[in-house]
N, C-alpha and C. Protein backbone atom coordinates (compact mmCIF):
# COMPACT_ATOMS: atom_id res chain seq x y z
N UNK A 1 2.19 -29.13 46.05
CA UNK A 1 1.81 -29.15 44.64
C UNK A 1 1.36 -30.57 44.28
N UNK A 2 0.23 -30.91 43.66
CA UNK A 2 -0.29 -31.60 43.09
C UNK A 2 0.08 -32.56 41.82
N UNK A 3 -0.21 -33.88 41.58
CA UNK A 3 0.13 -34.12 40.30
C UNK A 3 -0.17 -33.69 39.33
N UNK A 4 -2.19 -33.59 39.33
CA UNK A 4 -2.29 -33.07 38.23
C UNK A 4 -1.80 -31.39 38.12
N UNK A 5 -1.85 -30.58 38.59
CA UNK A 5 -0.93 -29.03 39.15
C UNK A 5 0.22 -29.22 38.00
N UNK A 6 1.00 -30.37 38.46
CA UNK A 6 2.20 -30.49 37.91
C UNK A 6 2.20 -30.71 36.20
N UNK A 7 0.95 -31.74 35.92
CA UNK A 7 0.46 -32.03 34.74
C UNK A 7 -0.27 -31.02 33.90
N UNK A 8 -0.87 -29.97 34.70
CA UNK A 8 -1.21 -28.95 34.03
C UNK A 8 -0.24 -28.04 33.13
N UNK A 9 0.61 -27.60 34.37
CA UNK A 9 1.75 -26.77 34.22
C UNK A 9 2.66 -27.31 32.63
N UNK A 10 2.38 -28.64 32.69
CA UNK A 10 3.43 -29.45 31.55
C UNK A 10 2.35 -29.43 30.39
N UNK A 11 1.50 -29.15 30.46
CA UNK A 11 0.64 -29.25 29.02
C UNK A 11 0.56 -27.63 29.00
N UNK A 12 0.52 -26.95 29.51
CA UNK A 12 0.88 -25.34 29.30
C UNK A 12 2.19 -24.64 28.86
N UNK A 13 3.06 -25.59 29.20
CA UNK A 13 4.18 -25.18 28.32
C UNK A 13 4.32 -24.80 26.81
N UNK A 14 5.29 -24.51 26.27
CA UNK A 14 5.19 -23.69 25.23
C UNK A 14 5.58 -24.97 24.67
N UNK A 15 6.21 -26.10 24.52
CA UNK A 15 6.02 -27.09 23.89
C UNK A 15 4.79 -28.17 23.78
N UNK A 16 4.25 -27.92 24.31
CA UNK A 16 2.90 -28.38 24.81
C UNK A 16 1.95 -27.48 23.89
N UNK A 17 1.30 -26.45 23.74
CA UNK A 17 1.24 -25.02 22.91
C UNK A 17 1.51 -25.83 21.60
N UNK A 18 3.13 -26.14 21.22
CA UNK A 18 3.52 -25.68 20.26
C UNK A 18 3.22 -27.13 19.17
N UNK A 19 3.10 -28.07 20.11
CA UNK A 19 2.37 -29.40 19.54
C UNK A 19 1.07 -29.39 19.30
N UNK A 20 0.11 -28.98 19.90
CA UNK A 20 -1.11 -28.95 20.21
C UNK A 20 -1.53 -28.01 18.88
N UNK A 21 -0.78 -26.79 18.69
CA UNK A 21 -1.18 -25.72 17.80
C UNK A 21 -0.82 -26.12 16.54
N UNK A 22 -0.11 -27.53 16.19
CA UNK A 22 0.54 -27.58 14.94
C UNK A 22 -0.64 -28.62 14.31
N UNK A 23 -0.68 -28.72 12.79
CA UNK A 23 -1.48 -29.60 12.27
C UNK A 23 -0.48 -31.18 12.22
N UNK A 24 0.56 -31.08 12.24
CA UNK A 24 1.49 -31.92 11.58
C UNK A 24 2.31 -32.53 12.79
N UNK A 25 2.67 -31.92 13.78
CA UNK A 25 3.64 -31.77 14.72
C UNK A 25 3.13 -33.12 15.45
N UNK A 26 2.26 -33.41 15.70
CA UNK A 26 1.34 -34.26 16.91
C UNK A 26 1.26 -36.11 15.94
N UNK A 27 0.87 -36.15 14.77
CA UNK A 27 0.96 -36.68 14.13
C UNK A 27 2.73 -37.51 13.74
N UNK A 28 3.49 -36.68 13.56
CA UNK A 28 4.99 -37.04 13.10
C UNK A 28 5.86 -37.53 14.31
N UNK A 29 5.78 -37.00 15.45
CA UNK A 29 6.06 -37.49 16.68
C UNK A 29 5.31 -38.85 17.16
N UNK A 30 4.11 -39.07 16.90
CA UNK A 30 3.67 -40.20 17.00
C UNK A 30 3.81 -41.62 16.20
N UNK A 31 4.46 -41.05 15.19
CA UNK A 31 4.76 -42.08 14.27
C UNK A 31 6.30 -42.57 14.81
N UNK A 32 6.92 -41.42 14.82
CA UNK A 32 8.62 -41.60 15.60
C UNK A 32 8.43 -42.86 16.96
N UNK A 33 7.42 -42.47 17.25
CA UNK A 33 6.96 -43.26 18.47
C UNK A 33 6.65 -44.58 18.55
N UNK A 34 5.88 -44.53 17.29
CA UNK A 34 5.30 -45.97 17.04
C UNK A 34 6.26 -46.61 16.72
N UNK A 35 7.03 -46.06 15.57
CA UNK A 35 8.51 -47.11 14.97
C UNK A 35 9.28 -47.66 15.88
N UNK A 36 9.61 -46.60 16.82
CA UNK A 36 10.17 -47.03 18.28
C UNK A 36 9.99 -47.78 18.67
N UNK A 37 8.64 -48.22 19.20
CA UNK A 37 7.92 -48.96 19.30
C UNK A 37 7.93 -50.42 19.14
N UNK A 38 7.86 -50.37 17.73
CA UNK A 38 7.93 -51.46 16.66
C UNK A 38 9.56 -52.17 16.76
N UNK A 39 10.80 -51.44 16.88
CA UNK A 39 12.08 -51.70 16.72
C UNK A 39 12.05 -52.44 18.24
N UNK A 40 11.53 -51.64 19.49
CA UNK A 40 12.02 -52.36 21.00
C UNK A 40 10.65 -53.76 20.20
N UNK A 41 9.85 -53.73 20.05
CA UNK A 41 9.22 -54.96 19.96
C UNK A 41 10.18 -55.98 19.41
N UNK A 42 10.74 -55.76 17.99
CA UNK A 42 11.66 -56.92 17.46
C UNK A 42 12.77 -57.32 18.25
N UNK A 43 13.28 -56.30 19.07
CA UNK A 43 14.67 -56.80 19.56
C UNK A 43 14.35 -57.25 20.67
N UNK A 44 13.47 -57.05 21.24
CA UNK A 44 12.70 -57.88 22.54
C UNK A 44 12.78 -59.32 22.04
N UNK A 45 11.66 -59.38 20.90
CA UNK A 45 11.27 -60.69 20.45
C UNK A 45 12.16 -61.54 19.91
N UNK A 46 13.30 -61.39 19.04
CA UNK A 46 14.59 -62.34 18.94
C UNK A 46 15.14 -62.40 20.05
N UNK A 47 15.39 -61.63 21.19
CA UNK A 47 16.01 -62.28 21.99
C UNK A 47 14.87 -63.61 22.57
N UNK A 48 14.06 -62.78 23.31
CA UNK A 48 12.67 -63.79 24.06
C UNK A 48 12.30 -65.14 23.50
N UNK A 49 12.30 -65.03 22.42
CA UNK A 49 11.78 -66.28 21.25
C UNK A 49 12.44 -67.19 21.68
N UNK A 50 14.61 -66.29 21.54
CA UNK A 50 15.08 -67.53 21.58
C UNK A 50 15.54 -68.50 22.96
N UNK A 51 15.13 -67.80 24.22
CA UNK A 51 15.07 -68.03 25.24
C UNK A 51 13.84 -68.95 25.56
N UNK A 52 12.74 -68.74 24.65
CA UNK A 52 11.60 -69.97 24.46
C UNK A 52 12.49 -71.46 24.22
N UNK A 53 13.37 -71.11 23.13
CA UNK A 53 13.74 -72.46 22.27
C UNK A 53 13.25 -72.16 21.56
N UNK A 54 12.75 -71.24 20.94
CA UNK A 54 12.37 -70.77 19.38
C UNK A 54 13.02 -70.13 18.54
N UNK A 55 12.84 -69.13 17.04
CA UNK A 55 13.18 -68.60 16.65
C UNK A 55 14.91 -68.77 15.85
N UNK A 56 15.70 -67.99 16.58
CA UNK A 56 17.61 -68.41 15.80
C UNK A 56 17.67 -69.05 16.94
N UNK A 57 17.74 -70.53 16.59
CA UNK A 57 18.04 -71.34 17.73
C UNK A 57 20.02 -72.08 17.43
N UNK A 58 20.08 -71.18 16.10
CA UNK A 58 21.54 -71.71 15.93
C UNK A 58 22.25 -70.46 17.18
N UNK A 59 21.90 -69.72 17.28
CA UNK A 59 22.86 -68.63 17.72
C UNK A 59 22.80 -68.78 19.49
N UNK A 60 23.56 -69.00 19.90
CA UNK A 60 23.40 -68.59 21.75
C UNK A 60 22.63 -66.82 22.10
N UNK A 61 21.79 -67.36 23.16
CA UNK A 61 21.08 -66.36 23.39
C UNK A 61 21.99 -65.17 23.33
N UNK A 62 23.24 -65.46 24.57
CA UNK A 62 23.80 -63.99 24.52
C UNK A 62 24.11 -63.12 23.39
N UNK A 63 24.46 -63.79 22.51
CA UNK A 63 24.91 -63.02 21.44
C UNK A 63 23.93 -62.73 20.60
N UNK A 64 22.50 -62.89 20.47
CA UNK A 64 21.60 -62.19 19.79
C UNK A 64 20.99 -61.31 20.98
N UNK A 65 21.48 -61.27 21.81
CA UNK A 65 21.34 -60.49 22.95
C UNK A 65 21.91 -59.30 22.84
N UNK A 66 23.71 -59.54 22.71
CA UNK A 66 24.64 -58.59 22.70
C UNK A 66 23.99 -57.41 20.96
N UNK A 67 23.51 -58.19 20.17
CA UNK A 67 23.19 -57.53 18.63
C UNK A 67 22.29 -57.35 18.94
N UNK A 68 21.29 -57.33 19.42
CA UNK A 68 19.94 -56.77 19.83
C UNK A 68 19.92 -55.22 20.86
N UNK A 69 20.94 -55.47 21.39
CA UNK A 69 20.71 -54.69 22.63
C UNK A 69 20.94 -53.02 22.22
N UNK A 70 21.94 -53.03 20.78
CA UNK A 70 21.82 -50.78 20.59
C UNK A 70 20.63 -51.00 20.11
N UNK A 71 19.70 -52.06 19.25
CA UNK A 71 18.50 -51.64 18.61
C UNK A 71 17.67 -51.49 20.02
N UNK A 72 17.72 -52.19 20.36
CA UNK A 72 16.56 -51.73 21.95
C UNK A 72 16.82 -50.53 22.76
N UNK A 73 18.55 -50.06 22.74
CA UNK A 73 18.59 -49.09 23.80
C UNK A 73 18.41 -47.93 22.53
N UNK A 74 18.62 -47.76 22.08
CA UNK A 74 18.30 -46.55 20.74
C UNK A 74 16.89 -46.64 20.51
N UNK A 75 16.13 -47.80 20.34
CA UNK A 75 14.96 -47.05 20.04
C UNK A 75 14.29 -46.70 21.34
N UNK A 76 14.67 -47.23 22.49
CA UNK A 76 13.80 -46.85 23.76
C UNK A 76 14.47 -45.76 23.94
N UNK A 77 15.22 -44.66 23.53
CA UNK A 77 15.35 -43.74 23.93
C UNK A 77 14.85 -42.66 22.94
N UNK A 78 14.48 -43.01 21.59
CA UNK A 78 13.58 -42.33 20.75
C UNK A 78 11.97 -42.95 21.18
N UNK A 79 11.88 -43.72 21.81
CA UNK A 79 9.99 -43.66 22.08
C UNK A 79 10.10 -43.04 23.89
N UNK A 80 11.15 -42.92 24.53
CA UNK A 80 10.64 -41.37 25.79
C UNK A 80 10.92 -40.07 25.54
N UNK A 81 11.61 -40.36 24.72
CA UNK A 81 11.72 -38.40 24.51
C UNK A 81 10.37 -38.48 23.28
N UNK A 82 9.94 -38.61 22.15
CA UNK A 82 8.96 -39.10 21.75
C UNK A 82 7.94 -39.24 22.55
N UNK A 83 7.60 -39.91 23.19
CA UNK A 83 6.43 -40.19 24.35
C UNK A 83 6.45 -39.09 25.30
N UNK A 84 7.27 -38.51 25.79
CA UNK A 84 7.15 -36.84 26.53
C UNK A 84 7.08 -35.99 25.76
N UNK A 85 7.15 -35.78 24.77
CA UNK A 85 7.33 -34.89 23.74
C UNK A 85 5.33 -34.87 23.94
N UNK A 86 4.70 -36.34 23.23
CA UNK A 86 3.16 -36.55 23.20
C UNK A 86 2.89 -35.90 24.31
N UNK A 87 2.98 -36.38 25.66
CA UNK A 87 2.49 -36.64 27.01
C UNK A 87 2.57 -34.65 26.79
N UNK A 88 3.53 -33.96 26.62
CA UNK A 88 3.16 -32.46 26.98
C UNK A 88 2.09 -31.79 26.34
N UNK A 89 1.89 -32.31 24.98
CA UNK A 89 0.58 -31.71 24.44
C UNK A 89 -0.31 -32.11 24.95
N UNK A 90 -1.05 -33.08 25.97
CA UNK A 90 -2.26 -33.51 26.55
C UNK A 90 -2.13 -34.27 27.84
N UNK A 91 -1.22 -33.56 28.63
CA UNK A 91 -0.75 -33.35 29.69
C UNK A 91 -1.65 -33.98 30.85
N UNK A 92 -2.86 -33.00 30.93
CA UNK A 92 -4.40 -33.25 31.55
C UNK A 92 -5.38 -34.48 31.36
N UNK A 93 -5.53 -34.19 30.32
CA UNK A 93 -5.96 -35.60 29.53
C UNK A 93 -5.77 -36.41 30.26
N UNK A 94 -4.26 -37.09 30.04
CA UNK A 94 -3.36 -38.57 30.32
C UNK A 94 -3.82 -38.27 31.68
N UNK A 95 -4.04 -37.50 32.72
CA UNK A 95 -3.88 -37.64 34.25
C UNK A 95 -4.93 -38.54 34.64
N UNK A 96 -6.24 -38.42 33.55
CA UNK A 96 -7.25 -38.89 34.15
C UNK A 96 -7.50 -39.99 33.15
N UNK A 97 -6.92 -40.59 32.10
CA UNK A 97 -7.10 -41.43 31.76
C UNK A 97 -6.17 -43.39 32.23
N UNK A 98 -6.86 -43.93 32.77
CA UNK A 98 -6.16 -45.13 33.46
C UNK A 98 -5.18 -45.75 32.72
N UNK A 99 -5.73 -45.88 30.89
CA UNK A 99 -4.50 -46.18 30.07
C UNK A 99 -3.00 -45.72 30.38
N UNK A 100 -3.25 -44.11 30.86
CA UNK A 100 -1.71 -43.75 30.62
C UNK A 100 -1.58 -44.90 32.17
N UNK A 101 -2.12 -44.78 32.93
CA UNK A 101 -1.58 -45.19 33.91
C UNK A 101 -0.84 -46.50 34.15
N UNK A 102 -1.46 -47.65 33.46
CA UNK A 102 -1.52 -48.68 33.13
C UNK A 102 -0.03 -48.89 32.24
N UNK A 103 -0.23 -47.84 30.81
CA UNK A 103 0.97 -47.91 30.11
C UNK A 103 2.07 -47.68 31.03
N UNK A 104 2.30 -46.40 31.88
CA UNK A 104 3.43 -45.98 32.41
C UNK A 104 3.62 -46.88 33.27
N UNK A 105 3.24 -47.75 34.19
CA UNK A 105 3.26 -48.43 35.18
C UNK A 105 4.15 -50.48 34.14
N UNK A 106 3.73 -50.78 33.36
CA UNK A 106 4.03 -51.43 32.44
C UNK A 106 5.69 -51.03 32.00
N UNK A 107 5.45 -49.71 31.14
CA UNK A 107 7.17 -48.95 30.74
C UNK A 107 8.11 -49.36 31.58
N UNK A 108 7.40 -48.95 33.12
CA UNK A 108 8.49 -49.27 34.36
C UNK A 108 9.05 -50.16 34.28
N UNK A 109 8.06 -51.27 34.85
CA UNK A 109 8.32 -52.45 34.73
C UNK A 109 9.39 -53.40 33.92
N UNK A 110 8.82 -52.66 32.81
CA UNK A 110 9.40 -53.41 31.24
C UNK A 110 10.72 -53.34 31.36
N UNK A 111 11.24 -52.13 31.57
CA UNK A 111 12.69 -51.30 31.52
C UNK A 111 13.57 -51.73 32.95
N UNK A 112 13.19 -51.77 34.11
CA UNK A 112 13.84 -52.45 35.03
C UNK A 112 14.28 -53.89 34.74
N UNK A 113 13.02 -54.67 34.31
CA UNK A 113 12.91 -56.18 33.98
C UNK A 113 14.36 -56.16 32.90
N UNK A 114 14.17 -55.56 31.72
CA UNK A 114 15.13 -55.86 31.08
C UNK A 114 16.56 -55.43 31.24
N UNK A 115 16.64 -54.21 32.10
CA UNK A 115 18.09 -54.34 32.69
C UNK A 115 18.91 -54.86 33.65
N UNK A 116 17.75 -55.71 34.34
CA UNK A 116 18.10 -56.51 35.44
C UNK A 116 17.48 -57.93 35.33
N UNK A 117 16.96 -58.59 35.28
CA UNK A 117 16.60 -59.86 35.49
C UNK A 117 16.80 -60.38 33.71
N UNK A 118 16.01 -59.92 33.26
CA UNK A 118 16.59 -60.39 31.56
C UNK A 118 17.66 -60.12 30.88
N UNK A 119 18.59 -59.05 31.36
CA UNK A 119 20.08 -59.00 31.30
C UNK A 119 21.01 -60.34 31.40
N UNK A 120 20.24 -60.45 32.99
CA UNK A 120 21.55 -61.29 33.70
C UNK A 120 21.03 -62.78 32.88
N UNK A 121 19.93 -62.76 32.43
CA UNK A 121 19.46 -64.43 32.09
C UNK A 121 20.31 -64.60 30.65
N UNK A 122 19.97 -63.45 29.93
CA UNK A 122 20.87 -63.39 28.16
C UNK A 122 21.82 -63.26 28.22
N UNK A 123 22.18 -63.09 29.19
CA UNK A 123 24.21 -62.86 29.10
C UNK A 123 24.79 -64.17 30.09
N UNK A 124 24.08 -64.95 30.45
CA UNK A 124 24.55 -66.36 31.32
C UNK A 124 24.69 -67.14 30.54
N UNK A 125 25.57 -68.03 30.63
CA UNK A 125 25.84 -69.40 30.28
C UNK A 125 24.65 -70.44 29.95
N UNK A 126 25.06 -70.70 31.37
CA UNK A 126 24.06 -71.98 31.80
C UNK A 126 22.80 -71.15 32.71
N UNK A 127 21.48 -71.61 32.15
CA UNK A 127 20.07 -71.48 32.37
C UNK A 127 19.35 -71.88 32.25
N UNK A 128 18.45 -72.67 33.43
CA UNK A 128 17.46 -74.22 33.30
C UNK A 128 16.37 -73.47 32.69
N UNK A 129 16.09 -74.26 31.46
CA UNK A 129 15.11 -73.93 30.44
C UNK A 129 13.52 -73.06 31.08
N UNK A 130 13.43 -74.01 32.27
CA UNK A 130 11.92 -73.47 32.44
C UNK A 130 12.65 -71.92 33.07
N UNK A 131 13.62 -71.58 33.72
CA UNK A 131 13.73 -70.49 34.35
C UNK A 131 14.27 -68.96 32.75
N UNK A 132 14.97 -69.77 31.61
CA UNK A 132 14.77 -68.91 30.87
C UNK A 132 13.33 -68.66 30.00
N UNK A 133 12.54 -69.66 29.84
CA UNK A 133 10.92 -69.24 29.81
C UNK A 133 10.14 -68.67 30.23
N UNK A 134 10.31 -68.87 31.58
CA UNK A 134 9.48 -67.85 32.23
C UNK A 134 10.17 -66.25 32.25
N UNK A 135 11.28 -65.81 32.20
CA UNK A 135 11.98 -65.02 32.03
C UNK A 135 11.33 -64.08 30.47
N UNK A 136 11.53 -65.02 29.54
CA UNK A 136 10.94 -64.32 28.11
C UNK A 136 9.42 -64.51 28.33
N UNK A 137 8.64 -65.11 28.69
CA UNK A 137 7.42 -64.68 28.89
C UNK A 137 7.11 -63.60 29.95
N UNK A 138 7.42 -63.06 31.05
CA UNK A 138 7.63 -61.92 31.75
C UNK A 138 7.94 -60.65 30.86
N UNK A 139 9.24 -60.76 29.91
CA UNK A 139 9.26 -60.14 29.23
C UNK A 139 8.52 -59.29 28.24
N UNK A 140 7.73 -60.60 27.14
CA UNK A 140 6.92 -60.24 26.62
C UNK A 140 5.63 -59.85 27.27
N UNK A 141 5.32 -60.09 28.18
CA UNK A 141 3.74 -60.02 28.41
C UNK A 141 3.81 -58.73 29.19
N UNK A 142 5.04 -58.12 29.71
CA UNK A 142 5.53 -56.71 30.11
C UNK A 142 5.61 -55.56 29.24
N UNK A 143 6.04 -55.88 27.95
CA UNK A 143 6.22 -54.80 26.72
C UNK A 143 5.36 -54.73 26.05
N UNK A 144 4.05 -56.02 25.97
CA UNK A 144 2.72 -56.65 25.53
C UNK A 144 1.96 -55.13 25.95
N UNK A 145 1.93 -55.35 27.30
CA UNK A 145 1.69 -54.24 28.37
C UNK A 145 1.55 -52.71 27.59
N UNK A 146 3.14 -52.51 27.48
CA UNK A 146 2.78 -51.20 27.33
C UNK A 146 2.35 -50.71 25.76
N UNK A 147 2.48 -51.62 25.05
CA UNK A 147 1.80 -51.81 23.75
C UNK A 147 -0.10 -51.32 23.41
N UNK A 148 -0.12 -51.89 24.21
CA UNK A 148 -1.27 -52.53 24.55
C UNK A 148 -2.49 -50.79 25.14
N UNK A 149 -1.56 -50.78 26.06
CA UNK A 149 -1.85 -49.67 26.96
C UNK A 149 -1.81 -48.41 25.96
N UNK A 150 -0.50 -48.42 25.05
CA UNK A 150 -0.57 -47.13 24.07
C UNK A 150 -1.83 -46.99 23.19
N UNK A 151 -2.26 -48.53 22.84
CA UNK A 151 -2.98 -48.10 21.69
C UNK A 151 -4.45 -48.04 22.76
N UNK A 152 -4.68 -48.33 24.09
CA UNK A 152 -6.19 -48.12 24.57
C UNK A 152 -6.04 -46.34 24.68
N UNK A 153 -4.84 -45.89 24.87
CA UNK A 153 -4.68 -44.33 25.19
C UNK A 153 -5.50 -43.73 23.81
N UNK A 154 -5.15 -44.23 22.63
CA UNK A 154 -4.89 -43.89 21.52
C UNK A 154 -6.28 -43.80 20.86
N UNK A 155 -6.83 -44.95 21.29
CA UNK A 155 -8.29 -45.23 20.65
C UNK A 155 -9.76 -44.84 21.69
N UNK A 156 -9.42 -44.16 22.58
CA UNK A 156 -10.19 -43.78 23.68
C UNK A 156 -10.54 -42.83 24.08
C-alpha cells in the first residue's frame, strides 16, 4: 500500500466527507488551529528570547520555562488533532503539495528539538551563553518553519 493509497483512503473517510461537506466546519477548525498556533508561538518565544538575554531577563530561564511549558503542551496538542482533523478533508491535495511536506518535516523537528535539546538547556543551571543562543535560535527558526510552511499550504 502506497502513501498516497493511504492518503486517499484518509480524505474518504467520513470525517473527511464530513469537513469537506460543511460550510463552517473547515473554517472553525482552522482557526482552533491557528490560535494554537499563535499560543506554541508565545510560549516558545518567552522562553527563547530569554535564552537570547532578552525579553524577562529578571526571571531564570527555567522557570519561565517550567510556566510556559502546559501553554505549549496544551496548545500543541489542540493544533494536531486540529491539523489532522484539516489534513483529512484534503488528504490528496497535501500529498502533492511540498508545503505540507516541508511543514510536517519542520513539526518533527520542532517537537523532538523541544523535548530534548531545549528541555535539557531551560531546565539547566549553568549554560555558556553562546550554547544557550544557538539553542533558542534553532528553536525559533524550527517553529518559524512550520509557521511558515502552514501559511505557503494555505495561500497556494
Amino acid at each position: 500500500m502506497s502513501v498516497l493509497s493511504i492518503f486517499t483512503q484518509i480524505e474518504a473517510s467520513g470525517i473527511g466527507k464530513a469537513i469537506r461537506a460543511s460550510l463552517w466546519l473547515f473554517p472553525v477548525i482552522e482557526a482552533c488551529h491557528l490560535l494554537a498556533l499563535a499560543v506554541i508561538g508565545g510560549s516558545v518565544l518567552i522562553v527563547d528570547l530569554r535564552l537570547f538575554g532578552l525579553g524577562i531577563t529578571n526571571e531564570p530561564v527555567s522557570e519561565l520555562w517550567r510556566d510556559a511549558q502546559p501553554w505549549f503542551a496544551g496548545s500543541l496538542i489542540v493544533m494536531l488533532i486540529s491539523g489532522l482533523l484539516l489534513f483529512t478533508s484534503e488528504a490528496t491535495k497535501l500529498y502533492y503539495h511540498g508545503a505540507f511536506w516541508f511543514k510536517m518535516s519542520c513539526l518533527f523537528l520542532s517537537m523532538l528539538f523541544a523535548f530534548t535539546i531545549r528541555r535539557r538547556v531551560a531546565k539547566a543551571a549553568n549554560v555558556p551563553p553562546l550554547w544557550s543562543k544557538l539553542v533558542a535560535f534553532v528553536s525559533v527558526l524550527l517553529w518559524a518553519g512550520v509557521g511558515v510552511g502552514g501559511r505557503w499550504i494555505g495561500f497556494s
